[in-house]
Every structure is written in structure tokens, then in C-alpha cells.
N, C-alpha and C. Protein backbone atom coordinates (compact mmCIF):
# COMPACT_ATOMS: atom_id res chain seq x y z
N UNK A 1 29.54 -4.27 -33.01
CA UNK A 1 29.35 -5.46 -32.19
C UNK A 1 29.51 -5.13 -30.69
N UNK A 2 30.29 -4.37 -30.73
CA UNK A 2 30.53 -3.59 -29.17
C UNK A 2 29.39 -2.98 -28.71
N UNK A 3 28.98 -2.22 -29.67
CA UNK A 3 27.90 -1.64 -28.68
C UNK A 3 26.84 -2.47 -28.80
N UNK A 4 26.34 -2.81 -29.47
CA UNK A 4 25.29 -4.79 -29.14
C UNK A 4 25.46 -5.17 -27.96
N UNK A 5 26.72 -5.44 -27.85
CA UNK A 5 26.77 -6.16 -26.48
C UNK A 5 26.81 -5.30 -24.92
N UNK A 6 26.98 -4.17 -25.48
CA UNK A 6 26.78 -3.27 -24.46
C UNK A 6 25.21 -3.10 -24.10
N UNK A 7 25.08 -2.73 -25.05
CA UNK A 7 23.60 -2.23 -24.99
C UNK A 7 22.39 -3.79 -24.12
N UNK A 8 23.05 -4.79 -24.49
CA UNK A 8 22.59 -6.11 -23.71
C UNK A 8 22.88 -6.17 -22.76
N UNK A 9 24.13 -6.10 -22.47
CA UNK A 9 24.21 -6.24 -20.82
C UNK A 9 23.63 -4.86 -20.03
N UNK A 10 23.34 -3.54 -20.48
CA UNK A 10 22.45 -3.01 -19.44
C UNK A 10 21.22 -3.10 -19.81
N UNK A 11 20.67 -3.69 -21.01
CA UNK A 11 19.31 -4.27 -20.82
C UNK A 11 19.09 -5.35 -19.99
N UNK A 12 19.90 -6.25 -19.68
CA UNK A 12 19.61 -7.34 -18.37
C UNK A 12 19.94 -6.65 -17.40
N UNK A 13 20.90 -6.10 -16.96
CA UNK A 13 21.07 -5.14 -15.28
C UNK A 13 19.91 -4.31 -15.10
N UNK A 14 19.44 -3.98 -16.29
CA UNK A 14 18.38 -3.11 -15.77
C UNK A 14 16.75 -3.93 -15.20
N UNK A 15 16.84 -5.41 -16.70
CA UNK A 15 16.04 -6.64 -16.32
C UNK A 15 15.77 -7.05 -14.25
N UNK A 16 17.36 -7.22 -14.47
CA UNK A 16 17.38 -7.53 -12.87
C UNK A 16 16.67 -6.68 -11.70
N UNK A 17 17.32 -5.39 -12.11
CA UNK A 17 17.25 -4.23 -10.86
C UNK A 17 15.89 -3.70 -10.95
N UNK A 18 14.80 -3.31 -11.87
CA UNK A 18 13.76 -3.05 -11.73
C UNK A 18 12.77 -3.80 -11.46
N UNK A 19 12.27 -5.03 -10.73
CA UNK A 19 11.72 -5.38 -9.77
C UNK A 19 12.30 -5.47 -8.30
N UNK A 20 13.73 -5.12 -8.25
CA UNK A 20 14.07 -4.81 -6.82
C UNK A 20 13.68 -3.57 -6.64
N UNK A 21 13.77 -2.59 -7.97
CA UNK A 21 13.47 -1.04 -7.24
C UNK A 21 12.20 -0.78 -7.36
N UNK A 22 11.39 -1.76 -7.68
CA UNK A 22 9.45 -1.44 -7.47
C UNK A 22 9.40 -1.77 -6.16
N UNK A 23 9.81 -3.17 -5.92
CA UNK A 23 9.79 -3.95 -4.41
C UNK A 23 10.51 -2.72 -3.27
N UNK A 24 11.11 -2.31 -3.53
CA UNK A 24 11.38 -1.05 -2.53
C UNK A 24 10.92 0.01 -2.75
N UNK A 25 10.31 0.31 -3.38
CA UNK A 25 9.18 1.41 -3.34
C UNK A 25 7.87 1.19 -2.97
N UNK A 26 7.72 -0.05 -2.78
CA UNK A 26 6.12 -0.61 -2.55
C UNK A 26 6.57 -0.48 -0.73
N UNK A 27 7.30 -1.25 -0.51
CA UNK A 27 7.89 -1.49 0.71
C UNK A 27 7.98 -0.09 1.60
N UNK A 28 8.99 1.18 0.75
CA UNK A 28 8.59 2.63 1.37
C UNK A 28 7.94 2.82 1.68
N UNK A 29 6.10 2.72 0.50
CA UNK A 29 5.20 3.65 0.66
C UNK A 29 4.60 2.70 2.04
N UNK A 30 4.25 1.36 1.91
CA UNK A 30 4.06 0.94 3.17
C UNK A 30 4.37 0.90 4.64
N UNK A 31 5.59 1.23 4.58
CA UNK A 31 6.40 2.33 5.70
C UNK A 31 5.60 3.53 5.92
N UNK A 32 5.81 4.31 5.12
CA UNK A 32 4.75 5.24 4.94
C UNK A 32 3.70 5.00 5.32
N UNK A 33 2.84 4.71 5.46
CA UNK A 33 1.24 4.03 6.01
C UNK A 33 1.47 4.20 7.14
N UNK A 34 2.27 3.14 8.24
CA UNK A 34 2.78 2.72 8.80
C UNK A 34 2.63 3.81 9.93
N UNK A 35 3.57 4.93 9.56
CA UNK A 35 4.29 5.92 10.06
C UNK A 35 3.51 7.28 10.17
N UNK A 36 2.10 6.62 9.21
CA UNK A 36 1.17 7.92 9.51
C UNK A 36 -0.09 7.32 10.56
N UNK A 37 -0.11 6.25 10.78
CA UNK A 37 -0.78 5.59 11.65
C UNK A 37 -0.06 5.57 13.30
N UNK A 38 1.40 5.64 13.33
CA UNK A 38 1.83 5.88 13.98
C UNK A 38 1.52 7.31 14.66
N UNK A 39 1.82 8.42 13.61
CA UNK A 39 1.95 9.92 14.29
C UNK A 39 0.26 10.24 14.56
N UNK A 40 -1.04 9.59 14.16
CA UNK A 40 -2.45 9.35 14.23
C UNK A 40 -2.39 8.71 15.84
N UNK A 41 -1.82 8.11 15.98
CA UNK A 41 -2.04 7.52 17.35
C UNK A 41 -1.50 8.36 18.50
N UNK A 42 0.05 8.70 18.09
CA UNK A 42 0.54 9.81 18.90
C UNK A 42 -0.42 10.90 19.15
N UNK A 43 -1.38 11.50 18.02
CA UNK A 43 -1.88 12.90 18.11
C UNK A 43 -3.23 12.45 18.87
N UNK A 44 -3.77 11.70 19.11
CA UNK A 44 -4.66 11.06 20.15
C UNK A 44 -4.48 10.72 21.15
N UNK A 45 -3.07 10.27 21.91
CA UNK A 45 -2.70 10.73 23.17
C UNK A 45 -1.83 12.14 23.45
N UNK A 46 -1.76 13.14 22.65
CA UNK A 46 -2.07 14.44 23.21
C UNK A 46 -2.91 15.07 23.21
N UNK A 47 -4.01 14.58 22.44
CA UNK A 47 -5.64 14.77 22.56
C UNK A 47 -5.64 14.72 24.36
N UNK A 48 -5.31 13.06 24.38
CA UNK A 48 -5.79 12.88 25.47
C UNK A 48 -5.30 13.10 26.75
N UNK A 49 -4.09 13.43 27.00
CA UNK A 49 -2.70 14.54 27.75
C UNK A 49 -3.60 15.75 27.71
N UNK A 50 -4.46 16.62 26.93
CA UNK A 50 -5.14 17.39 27.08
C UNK A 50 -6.50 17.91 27.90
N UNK A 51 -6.96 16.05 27.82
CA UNK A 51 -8.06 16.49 27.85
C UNK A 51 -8.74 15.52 29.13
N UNK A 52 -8.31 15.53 29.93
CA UNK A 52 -8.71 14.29 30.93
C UNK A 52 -8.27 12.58 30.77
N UNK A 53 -7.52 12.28 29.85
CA UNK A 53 -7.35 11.57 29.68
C UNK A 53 -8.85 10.60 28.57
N UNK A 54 -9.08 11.45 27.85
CA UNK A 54 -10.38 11.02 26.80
C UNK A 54 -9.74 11.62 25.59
N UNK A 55 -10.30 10.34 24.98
CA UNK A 55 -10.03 10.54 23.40
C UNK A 55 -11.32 11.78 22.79
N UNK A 56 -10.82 11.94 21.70
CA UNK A 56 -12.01 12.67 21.05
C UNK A 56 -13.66 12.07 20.95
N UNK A 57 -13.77 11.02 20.67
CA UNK A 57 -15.16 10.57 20.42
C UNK A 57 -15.20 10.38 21.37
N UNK A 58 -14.68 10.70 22.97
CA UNK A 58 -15.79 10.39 24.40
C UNK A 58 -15.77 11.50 24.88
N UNK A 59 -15.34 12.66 24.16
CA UNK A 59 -15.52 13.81 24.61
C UNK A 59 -16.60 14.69 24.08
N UNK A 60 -16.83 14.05 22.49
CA UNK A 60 -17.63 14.30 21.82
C UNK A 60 -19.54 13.81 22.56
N UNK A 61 -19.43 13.57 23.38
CA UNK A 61 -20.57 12.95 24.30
C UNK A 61 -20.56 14.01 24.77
N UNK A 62 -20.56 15.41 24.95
CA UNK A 62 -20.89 16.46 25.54
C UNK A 62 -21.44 17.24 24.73
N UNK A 63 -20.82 17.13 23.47
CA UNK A 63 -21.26 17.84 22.32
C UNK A 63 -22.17 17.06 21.30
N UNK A 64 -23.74 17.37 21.52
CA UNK A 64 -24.78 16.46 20.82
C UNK A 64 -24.36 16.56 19.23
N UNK A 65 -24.08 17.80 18.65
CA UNK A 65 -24.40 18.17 17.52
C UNK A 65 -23.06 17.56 16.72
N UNK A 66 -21.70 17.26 17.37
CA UNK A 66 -20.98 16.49 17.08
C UNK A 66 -20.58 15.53 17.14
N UNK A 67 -21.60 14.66 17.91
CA UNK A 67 -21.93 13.42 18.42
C UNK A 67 -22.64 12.55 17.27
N UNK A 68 -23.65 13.57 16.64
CA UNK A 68 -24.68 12.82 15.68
C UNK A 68 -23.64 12.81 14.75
N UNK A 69 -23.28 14.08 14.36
CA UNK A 69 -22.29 13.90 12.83
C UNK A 69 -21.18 12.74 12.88
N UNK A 70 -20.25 12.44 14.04
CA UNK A 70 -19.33 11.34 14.46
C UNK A 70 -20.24 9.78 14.01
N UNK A 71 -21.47 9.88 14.73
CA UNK A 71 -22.03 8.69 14.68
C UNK A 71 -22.63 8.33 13.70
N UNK A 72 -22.68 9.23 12.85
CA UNK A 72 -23.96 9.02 11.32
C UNK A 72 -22.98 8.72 10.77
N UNK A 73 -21.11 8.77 10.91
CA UNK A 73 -20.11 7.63 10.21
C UNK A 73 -19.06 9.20 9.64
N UNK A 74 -19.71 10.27 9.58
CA UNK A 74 -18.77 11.20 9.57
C UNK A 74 -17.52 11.46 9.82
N UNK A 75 -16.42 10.68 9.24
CA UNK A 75 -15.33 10.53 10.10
C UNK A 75 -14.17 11.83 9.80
N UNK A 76 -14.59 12.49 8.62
CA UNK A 76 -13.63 14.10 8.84
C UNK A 76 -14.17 14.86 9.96
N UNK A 77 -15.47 14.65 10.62
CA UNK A 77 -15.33 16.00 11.62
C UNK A 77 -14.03 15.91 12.74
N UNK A 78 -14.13 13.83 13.06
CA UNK A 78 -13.54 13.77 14.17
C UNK A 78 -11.80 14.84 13.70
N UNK A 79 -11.39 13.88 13.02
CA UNK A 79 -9.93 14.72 12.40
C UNK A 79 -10.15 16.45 12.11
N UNK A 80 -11.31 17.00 11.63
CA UNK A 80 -10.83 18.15 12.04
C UNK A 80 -10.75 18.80 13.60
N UNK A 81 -11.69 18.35 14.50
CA UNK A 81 -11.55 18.45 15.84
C UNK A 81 -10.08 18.30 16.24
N UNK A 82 -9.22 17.11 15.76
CA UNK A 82 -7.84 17.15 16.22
C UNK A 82 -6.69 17.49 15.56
N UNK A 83 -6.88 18.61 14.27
CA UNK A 83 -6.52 19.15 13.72
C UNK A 83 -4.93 20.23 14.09
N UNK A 84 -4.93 20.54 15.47
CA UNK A 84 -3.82 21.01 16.13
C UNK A 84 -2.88 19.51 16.21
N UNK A 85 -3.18 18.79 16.60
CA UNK A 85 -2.60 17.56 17.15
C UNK A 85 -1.95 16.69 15.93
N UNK A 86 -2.82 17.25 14.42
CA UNK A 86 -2.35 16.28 13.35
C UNK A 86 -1.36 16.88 12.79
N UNK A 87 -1.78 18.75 12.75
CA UNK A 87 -0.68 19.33 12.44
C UNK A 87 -1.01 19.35 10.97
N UNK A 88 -0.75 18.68 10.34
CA UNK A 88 -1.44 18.23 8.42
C UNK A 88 -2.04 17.53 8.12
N UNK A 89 -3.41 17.26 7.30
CA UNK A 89 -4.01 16.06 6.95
C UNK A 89 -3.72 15.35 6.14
N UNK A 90 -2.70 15.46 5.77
CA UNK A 90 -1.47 14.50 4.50
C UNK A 90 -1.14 12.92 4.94
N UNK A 91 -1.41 12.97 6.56
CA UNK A 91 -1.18 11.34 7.24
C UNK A 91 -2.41 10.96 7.37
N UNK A 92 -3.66 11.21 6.79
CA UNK A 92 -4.84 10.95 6.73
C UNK A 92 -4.54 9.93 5.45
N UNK A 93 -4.35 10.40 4.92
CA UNK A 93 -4.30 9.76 3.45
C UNK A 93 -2.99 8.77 3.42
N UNK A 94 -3.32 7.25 2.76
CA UNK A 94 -2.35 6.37 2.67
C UNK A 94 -1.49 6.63 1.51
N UNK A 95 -0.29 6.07 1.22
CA UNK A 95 0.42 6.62 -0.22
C UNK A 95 -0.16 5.59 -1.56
N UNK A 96 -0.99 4.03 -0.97
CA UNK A 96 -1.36 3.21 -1.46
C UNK A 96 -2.83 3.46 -1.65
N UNK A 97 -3.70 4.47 -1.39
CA UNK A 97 -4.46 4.51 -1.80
C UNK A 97 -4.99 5.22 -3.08
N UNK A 98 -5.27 4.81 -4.11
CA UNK A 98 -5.62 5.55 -5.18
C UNK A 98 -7.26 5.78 -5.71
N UNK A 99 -8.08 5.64 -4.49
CA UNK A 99 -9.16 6.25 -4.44
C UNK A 99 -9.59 7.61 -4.03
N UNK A 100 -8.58 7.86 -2.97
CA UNK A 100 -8.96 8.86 -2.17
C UNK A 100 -7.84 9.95 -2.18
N UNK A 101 -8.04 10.75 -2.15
CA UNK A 101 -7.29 12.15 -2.91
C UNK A 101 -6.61 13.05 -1.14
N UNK A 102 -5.36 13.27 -0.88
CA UNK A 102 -4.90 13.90 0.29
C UNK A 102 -5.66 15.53 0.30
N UNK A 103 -5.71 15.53 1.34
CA UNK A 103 -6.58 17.09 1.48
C UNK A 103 -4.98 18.19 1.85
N UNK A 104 -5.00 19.37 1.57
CA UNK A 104 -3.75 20.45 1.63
C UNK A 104 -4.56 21.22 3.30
N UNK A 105 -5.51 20.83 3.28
CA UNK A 105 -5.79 21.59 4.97
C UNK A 105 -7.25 21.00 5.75
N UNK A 106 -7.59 21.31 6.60
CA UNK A 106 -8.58 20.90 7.37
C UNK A 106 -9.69 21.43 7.12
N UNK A 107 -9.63 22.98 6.21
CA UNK A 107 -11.19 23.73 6.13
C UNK A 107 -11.54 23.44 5.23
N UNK A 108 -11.03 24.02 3.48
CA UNK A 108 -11.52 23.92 2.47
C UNK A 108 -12.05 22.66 2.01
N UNK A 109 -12.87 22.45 1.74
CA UNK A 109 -13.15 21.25 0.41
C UNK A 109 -12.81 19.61 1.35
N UNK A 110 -12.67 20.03 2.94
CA UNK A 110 -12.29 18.27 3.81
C UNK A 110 -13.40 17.61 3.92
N UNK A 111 -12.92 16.27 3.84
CA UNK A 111 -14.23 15.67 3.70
C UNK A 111 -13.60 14.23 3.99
N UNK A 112 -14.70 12.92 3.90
CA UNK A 112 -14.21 12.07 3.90
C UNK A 112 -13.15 11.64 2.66
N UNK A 113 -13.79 11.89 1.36
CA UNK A 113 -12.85 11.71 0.54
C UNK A 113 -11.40 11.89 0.39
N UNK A 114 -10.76 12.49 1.33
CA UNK A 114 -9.22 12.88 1.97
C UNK A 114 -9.30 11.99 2.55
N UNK A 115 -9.91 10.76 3.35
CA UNK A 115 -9.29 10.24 4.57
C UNK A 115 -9.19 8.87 3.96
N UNK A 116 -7.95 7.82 4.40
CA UNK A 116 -7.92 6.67 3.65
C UNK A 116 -7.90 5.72 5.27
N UNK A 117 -7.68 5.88 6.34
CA UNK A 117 -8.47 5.29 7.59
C UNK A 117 -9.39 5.08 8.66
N UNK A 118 -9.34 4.17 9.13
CA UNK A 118 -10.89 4.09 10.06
C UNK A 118 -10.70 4.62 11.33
N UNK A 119 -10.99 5.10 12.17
CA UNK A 119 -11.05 5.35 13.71
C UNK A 119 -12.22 4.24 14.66
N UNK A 120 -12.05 3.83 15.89
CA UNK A 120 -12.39 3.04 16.59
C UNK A 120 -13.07 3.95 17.86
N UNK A 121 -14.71 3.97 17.15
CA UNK A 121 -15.23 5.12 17.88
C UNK A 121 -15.69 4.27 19.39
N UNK A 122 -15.21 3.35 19.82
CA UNK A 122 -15.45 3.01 21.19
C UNK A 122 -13.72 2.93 21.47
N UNK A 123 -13.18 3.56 21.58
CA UNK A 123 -11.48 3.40 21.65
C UNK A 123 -11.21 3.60 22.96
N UNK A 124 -10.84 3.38 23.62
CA UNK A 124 -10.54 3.95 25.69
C UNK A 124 -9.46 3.66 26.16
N UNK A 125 -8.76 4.34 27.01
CA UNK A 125 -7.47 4.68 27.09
C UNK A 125 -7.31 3.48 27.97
N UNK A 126 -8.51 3.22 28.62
CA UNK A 126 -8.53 2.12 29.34
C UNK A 126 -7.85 0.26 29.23
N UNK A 127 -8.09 0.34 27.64
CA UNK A 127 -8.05 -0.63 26.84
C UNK A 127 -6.84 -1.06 25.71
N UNK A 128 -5.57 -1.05 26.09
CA UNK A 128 -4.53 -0.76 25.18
C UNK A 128 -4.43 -0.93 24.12
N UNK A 129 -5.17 -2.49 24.04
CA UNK A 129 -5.00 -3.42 22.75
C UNK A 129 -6.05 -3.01 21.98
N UNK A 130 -7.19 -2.26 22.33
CA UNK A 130 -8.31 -2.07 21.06
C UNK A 130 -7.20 -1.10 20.09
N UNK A 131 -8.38 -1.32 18.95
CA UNK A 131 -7.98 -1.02 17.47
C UNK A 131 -8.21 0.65 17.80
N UNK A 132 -7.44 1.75 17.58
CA UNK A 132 -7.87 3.02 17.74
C UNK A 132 -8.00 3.36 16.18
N UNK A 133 -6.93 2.73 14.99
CA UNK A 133 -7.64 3.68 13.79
C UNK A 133 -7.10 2.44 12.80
N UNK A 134 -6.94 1.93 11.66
CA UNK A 134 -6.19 1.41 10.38
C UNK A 134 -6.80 2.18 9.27
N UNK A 135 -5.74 0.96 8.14
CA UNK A 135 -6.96 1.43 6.62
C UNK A 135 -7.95 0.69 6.49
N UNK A 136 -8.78 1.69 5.63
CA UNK A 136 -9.78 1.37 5.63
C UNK A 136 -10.62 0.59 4.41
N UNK A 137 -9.83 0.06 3.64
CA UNK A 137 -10.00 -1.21 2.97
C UNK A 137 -10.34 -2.42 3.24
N UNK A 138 -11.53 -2.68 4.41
CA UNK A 138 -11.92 -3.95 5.08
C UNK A 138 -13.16 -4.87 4.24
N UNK A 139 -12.88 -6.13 4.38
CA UNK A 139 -14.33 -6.55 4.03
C UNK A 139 -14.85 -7.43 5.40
N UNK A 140 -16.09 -7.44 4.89
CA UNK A 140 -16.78 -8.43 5.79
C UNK A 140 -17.55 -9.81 5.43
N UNK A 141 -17.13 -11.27 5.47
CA UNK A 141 -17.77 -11.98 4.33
C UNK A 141 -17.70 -11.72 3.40
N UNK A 142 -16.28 -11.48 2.80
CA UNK A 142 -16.04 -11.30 1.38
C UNK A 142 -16.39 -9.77 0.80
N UNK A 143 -17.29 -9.22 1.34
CA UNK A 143 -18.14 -7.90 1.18
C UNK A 143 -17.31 -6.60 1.64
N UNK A 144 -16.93 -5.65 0.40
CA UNK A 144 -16.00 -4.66 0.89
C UNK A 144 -17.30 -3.51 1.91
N UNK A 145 -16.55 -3.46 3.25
CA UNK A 145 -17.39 -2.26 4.09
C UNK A 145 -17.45 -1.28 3.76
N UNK A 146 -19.21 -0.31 3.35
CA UNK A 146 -19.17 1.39 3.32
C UNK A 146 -19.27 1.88 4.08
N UNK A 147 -18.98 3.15 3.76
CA UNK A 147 -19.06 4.34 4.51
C UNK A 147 -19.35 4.18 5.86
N UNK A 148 -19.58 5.03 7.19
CA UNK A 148 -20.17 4.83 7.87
C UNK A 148 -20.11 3.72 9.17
N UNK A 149 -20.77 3.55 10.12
CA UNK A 149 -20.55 3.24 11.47
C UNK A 149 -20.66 1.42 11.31
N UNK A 150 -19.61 0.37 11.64
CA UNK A 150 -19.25 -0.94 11.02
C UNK A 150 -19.01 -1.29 12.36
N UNK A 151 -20.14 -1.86 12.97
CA UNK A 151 -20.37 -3.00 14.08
C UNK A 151 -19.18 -3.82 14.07
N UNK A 152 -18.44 -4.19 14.98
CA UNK A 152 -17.44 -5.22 14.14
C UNK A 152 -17.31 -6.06 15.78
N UNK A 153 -17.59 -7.53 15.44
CA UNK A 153 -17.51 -8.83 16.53
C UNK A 153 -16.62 -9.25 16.94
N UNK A 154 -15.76 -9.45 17.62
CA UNK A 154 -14.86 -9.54 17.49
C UNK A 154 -14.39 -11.59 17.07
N UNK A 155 -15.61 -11.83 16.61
CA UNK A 155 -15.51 -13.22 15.98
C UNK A 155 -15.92 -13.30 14.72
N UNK A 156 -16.39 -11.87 14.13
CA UNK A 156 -16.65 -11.46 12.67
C UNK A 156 -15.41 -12.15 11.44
N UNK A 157 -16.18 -12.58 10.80
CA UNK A 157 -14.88 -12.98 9.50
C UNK A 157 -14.90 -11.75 8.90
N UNK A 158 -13.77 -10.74 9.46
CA UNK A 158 -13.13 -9.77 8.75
C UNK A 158 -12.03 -9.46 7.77
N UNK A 159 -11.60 -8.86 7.07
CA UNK A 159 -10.35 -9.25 6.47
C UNK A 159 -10.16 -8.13 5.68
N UNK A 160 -8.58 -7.82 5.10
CA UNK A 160 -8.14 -6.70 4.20
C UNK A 160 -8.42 -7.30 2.34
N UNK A 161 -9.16 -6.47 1.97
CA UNK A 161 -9.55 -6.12 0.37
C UNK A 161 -7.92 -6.40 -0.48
N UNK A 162 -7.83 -6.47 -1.20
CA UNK A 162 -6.67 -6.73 -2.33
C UNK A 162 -6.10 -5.24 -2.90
N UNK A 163 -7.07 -4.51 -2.77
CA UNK A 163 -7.23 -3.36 -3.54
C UNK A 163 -5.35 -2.26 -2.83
N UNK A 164 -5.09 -2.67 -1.82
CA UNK A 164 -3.93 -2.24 -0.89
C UNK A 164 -3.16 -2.92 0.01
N UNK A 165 -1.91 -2.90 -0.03
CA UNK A 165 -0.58 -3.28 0.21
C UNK A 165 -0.77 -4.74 0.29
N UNK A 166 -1.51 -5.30 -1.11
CA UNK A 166 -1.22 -6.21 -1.78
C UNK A 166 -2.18 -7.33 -0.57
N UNK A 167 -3.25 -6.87 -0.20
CA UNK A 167 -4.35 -7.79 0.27
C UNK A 167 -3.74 -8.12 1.93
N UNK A 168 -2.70 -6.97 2.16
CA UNK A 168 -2.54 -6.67 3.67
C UNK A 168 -3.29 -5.58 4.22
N UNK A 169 -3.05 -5.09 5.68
CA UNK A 169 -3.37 -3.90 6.10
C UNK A 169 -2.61 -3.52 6.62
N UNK A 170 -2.91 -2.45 7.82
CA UNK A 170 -2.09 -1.59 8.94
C UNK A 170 -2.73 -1.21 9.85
N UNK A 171 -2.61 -1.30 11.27
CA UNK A 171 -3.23 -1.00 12.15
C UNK A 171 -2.61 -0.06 13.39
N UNK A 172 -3.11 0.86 14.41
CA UNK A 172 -2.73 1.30 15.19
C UNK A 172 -3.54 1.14 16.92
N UNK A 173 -2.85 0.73 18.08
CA UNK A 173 -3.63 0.49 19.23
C UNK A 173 -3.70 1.70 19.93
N UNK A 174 -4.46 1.46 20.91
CA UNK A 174 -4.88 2.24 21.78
C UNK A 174 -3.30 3.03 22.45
N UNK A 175 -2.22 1.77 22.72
CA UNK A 175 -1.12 1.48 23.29
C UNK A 175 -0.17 2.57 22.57
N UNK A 176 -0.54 3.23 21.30
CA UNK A 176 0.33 3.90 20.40
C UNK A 176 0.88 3.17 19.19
N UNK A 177 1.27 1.93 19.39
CA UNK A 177 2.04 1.19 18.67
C UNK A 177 1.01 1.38 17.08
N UNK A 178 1.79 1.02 16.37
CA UNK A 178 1.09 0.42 14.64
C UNK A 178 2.25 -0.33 14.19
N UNK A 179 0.95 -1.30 13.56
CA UNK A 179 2.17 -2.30 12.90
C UNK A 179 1.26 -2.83 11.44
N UNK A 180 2.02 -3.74 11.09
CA UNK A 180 1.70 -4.23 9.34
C UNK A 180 0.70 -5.15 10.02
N UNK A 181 -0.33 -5.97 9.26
CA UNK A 181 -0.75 -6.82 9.62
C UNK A 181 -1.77 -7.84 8.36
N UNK A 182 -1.54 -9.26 8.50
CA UNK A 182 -2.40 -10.10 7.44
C UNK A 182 -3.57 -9.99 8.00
N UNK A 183 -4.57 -10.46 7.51
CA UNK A 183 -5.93 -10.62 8.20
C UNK A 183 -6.20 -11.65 9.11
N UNK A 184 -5.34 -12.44 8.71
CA UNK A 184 -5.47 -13.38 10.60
C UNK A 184 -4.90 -12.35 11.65
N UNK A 185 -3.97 -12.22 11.56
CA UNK A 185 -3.17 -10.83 12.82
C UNK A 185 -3.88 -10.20 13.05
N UNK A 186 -4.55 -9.40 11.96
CA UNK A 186 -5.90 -8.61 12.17
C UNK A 186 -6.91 -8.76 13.06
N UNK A 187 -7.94 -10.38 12.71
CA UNK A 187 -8.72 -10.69 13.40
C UNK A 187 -8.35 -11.37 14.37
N UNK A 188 -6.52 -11.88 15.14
CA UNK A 188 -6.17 -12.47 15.90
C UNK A 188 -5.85 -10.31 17.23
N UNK A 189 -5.88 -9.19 16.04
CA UNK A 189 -6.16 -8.06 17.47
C UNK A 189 -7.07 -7.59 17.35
N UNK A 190 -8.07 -8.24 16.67
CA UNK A 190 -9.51 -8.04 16.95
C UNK A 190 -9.90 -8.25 18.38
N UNK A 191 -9.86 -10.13 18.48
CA UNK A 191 -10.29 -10.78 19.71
C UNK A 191 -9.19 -10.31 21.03
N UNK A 192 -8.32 -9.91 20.72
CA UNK A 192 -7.80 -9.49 21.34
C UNK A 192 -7.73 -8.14 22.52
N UNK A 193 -9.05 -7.83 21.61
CA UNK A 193 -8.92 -6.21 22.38
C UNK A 193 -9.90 -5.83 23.53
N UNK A 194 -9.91 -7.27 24.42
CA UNK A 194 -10.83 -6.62 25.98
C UNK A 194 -12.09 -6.59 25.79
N UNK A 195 -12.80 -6.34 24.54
CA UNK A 195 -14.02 -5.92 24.01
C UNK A 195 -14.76 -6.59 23.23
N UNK A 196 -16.58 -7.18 23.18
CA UNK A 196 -16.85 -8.32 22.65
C UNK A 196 -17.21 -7.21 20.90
N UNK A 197 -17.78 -5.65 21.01
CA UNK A 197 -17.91 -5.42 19.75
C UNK A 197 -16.90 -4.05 19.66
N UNK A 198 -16.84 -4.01 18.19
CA UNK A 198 -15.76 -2.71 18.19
C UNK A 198 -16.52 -1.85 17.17
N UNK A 199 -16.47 -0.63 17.39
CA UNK A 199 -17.54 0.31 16.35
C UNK A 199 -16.27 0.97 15.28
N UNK A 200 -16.26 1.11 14.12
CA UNK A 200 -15.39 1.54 13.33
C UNK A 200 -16.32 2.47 12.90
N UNK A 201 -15.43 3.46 12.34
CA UNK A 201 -15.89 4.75 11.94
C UNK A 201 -15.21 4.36 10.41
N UNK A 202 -15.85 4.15 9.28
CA UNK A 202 -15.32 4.30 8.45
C UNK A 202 -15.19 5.37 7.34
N UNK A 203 -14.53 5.94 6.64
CA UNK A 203 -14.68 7.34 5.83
C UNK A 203 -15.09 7.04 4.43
């Protein structure tokens, strides 16, 4: 009878405690996101500490042949270009994404399929509040966005897919900062960003 009742009471403690310890692991990996969007933004202003004060895609305007590949929606060349600055492509990849597979380096086998965010190929240092990168789980009118170069209005009904951190997103500014964000927040630093269209690079 003793152990019955033992065995019950850590079947309810355990009842209790394992949706607190999913809820903090969901919560981590979203930290996580977070924090790679963060060190993504950092490695774009030592891009740009480098380089005249230009991000990669306005530098890439010198270079035709990496200009087309950037603009045809190619979004691993840009990241391998800043490949010193990322240091690993492991913050490419979200911990919530289970489409897209983390790449172990920048040469072999990189591709978009490693990358789980967007870059903001009109981004300018000029402009704090534009969007420089998030995830890339967006829809548009209900419609999840592919691959490739995503016009975006800044009065567009945009919004985050369900498919990740539970029908939120994450975003990073020009400014450095990244933060969590619903899709109103979203489309409230959409309009926000100085700029009537924003070009996303999606992977």
C-alpha cells in the first residue's frame, strides 16, 4: 500500500512539473532565436566598422556577379560573404525550426537549406528602425512566402505562420537590437521603418 501511494504521488509531481519543464524549454530555445539574431546583427555592424560604413548587400553593388545571385533571392551567398564576422553558421539556423537542417561550415554542402532567416536587402545604416534580418516563417494574406526576393509594403497584411514559436516571430534592426515579436509588433516595425517598401531576402 506504501508503495501505491508512493508511486502516486510522484506520478502527480511529475503530472505537475512536466508542462513547466516543456514551457521552459520552449521559452530557452526562443531565447535562443533571439540571441542568434542578436549576434547576426552585431556581425553586420562589423561588416560595416569594416567597410565604410555599408552593409553587405550595398557593397555587393560593385560586385555584378554577386549582386545577381543576392537578388535572384540567394540568401547563403550573402552569409557566406560574412562568414569571418559570423564566425559559425549554427546562428543561421533557429532551434525551432524543423525544416531546415544547421550547416557545420560555410563551404561544404551551404546552401539555403541551413538558413532559417530573412535579411533586409535594402537595410542602411542610415535607417535604424528598418528590419535588417528575422525568421523566416512569414505569410502574406494568409499565404506562407517562398523562396526568394518578397516586396514587402509597409501596409502589407503580413504576419508570422504557426509553424514557429507558436505563431510568433523574432526580429532584428538596423539599430542592433532583436526582440520577440506578435504580428501586429511586427507590422507595427514594419511601418515603422522610414521606408514605404522593404525587400526581404528570403532563404
Amino acid at each position: 500500500m506504501e508503495l501505491v501511494v508512493v508511486i502516486c504521488v510522484v506520478a502527480l509531481v511529475a503530472a505537475l512539473l512536466l508542462p513547466a519543464l516543456a514551457a521552459a524549454k520552449r521559452k530557452s530555445s526562443r531565447i535562443g532565436c533571439v540571441n542568434n539574431l542578436k549576434q547576426m546583427a552585431l556581425s553586420f555592424k562589423m561588416w560595416a566598422g569594416d567597410n565604410g560604413d555599408k552593409f553587405p548587400m550595398q557593397m555587393s553593388a560593385t560586385n555584378d556577379a554577386m549582386m545577381k545571385l543576392i537578388s535572384s533571392g540567394n540568401a547563403y551567398v550573402l552569409w557566406q560573404t560574412m562568414s569571418n564576422e559570423l564566425s559559425t553558421p549554427k546562428i543561421l539556423h533557429c532551434p525551432w525550426d524543423t525544416k531546415q537542417i544547421a550547416a557545420t561550415d560555410f563551404t561544404v554542402g551551404f546552401s539555403d537549406a541551413n538558413i532559417s532567416y530573412f535579411y533586409g536587402l535594402d537595410a542602411d545604416d542610415s535607417y535604424p528602425q528598418m528590419i535588417l534580418a528575422g525568421d523566416d516563417n512569414l505569410a502574406v494574406n494568409g499565404v506562407r512566402v517562398r523562396p526568394g526576393v518578397l516586396d514587402l509594403r509597409t501596409n502589407a497584411a503580413v504576419g508570422w505562420t504557426k509553424e514557429r514559436h507558436h505563431g510568433n516571430g523574432n526580429i532584428a534592426l538596423v539599430d542592433g537590437s532583436a526582440a520577440q515579436t506578435t504580428t501586429l509588433t511586427f507590422q507595427n516595425a514594419l511601418a515603422n521603418t522610414g521606408v514605404a517598401t522593404n525587400r526581404l531576402v528570403i532563404p
